[in-house]
N, C-alpha and C. Protein backbone atom coordinates (compact mmCIF):
# COMPACT_ATOMS: atom_id res chain seq x y z
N UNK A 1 71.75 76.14 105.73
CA UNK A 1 72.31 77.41 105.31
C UNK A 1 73.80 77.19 105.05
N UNK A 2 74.32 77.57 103.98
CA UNK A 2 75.67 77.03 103.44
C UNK A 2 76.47 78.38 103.52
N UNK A 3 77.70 78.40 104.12
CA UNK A 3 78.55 79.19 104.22
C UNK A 3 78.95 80.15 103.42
N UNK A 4 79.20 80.92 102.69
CA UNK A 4 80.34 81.77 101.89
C UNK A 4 81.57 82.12 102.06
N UNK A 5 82.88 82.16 101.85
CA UNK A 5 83.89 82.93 102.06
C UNK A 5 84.48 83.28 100.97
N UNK A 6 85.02 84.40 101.24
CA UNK A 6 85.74 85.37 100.12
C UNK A 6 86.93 84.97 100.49
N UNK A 7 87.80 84.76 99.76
CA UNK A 7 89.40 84.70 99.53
C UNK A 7 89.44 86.49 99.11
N UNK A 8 89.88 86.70 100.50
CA UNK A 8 91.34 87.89 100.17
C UNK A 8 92.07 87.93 100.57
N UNK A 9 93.04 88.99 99.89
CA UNK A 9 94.35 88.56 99.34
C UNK A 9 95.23 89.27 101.02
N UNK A 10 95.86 88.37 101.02
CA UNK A 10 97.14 88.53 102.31
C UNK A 10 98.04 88.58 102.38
N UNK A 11 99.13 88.87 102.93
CA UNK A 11 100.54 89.36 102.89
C UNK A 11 101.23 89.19 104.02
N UNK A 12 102.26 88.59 103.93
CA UNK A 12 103.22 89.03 105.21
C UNK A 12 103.66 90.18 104.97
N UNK A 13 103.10 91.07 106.43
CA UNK A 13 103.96 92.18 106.63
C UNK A 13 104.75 92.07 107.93
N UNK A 14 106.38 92.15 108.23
CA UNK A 14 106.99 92.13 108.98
C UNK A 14 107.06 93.52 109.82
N UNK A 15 106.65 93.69 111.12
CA UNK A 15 106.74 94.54 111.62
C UNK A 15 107.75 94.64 113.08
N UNK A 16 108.27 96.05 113.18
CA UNK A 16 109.16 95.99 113.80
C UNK A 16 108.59 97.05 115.12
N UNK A 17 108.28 95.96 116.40
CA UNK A 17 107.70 96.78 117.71
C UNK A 17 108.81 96.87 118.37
N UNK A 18 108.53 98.10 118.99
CA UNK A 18 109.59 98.31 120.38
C UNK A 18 108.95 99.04 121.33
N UNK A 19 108.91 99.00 122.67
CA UNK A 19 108.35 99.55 123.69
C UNK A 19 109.41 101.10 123.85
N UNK A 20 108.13 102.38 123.70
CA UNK A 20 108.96 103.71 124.07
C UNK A 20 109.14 104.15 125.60
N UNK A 21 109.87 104.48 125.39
CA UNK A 21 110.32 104.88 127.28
C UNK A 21 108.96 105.86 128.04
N UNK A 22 108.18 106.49 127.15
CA UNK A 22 106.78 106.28 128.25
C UNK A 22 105.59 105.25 128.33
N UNK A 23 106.22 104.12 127.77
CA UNK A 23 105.46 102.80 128.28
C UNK A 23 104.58 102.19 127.11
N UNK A 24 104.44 103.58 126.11
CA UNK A 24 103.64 102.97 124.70
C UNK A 24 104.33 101.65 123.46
N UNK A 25 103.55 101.23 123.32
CA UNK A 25 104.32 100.77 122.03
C UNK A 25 104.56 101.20 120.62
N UNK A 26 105.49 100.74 120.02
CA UNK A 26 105.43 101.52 118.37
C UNK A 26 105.83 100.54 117.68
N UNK A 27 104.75 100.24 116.21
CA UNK A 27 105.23 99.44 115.05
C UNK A 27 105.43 99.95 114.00
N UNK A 28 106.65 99.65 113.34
CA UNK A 28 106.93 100.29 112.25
C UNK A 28 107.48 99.22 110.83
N UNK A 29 107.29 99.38 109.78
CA UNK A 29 107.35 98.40 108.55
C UNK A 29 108.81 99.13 107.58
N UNK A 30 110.17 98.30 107.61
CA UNK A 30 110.68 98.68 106.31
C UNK A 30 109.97 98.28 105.10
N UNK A 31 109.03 97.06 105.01
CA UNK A 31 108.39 96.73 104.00
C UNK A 31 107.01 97.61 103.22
N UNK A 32 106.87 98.91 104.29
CA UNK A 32 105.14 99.44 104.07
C UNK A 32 105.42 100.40 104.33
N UNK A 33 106.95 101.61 103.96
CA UNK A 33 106.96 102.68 104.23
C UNK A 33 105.60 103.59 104.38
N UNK A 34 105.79 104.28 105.51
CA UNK A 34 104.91 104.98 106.29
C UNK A 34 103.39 104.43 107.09
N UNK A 35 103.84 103.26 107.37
CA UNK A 35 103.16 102.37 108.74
C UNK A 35 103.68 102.81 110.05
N UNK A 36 103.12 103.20 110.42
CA UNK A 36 103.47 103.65 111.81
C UNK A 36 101.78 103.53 112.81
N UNK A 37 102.32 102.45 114.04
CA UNK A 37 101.08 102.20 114.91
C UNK A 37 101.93 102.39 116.23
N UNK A 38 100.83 102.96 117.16
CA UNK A 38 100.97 103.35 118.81
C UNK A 38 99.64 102.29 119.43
N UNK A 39 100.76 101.79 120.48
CA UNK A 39 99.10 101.22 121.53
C UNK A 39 99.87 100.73 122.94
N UNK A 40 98.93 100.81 123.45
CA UNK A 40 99.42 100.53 124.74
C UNK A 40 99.88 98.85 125.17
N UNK A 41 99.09 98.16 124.51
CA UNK A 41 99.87 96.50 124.75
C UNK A 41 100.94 96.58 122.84
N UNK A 42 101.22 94.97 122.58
CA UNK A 42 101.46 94.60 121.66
C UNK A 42 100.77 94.23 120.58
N UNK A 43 99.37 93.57 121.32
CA UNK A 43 98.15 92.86 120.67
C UNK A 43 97.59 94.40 119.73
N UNK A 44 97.57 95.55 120.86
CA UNK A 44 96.44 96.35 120.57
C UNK A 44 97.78 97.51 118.86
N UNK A 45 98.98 97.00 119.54
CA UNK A 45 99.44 97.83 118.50
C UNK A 45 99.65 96.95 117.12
N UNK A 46 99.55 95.73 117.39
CA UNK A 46 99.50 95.25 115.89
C UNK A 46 98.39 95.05 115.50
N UNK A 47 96.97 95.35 116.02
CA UNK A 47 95.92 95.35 115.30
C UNK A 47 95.76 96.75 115.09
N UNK A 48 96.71 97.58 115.14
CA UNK A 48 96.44 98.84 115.07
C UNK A 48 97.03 98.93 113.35
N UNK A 49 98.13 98.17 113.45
CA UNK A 49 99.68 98.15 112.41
C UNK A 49 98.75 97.77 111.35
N UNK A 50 97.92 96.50 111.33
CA UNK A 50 96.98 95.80 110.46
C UNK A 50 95.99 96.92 109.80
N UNK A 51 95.40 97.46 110.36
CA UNK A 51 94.55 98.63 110.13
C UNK A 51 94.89 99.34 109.18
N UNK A 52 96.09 100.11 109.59
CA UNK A 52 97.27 101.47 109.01
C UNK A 52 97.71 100.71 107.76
N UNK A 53 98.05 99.11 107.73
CA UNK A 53 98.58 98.68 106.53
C UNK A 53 97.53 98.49 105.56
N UNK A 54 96.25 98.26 105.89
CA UNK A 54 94.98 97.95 105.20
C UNK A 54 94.83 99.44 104.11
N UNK A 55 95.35 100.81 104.97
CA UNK A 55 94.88 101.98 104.47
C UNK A 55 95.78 102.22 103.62
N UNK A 56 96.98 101.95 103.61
CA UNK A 56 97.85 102.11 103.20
C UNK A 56 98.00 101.99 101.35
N UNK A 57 97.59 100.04 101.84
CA UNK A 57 97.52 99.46 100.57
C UNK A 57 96.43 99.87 99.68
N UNK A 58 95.25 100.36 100.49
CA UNK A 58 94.13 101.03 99.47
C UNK A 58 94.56 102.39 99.05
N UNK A 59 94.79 103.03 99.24
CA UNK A 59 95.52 104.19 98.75
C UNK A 59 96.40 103.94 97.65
N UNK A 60 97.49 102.97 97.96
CA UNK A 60 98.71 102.66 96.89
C UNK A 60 97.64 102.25 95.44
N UNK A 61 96.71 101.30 95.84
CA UNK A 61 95.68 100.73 94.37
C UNK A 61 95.01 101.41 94.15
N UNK A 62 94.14 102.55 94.76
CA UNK A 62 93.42 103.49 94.37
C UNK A 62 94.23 104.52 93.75
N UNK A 63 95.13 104.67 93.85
CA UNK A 63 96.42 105.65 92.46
C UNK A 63 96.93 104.80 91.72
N UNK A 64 96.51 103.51 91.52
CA UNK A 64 97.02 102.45 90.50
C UNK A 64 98.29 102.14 90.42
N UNK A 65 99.14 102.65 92.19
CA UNK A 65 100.54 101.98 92.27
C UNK A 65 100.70 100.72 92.40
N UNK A 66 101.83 100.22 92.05
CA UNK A 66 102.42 99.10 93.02
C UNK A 66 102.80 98.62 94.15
N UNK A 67 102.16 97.56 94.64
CA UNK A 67 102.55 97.14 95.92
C UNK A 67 103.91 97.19 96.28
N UNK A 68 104.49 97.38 97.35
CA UNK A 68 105.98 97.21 97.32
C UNK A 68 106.25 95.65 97.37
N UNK A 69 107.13 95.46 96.37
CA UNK A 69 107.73 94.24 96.05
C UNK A 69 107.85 93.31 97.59
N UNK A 70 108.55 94.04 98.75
CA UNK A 70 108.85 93.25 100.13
C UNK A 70 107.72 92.81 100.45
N UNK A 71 106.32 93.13 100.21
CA UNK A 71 105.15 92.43 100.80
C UNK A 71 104.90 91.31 100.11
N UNK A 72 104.86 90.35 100.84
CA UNK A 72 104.63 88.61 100.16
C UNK A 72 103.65 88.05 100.43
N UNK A 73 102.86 87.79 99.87
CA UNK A 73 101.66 86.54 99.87
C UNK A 73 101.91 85.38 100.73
N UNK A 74 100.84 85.68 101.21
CA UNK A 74 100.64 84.68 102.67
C UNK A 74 100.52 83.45 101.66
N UNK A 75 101.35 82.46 101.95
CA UNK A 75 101.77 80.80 101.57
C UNK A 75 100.51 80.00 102.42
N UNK A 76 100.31 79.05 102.11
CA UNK A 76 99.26 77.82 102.86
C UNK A 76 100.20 77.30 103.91
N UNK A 77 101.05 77.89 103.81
CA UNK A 77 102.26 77.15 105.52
C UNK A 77 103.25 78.12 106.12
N UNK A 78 103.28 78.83 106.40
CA UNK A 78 104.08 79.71 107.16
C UNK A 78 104.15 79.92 108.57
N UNK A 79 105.08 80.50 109.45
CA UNK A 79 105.34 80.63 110.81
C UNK A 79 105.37 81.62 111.10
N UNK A 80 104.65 81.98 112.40
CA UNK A 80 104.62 83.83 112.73
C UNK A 80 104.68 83.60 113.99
N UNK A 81 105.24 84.80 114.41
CA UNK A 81 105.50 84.95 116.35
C UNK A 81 104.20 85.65 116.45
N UNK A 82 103.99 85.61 117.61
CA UNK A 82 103.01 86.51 118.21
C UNK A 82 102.98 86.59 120.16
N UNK A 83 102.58 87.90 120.30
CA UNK A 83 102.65 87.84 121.73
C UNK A 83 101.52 87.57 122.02
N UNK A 84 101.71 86.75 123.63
CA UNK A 84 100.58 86.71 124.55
C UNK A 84 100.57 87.02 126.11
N UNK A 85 99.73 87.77 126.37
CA UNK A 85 99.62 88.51 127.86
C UNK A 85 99.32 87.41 128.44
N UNK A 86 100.11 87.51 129.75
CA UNK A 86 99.09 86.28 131.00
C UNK A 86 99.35 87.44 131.93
């Protein structure tokens, strides 16, 4: 049985978390005006951010806008932070 994969299309989106003073988190995008994600870890709010940006961008192509220029195509080599709980 031989595999399939679809190439789709990816982007760096830079997001900007900060922990709110009742303990939630919040991500927010200058690059994806009106991204806005809440979650209680980091993990859970950037798979939240991923989500919100997914809807985002279908909306923008389903009115036949343009992507905003700041979102960049994920390269075959790039570096990303990410958190991890212990």
């Amino acid at each position: 049985m031989s595999k399939h994969y679809v190439n789709a299309e990816e982007y760096r989106l830079p997001l900007h978390v900060e922990l709110l003073p009742e303990g939630k988190y919040l991500a927010t995008s200058k690059s994806l005006p009106g991204l806005v994600a809440q979650g209680d870890t980091v993990a859970e709010t950037i798979s939240i951010a991923q989500d919100v940006a997914k809807q985002i961008i279908a909306v923008i192509r389903e009115n036949g806008g343009p992507l905003p220029k700041s979102l960049k195509a994920v390269s075959s080599r790039f570096e990303i932070e990410t958190a991890v709980a212990i």
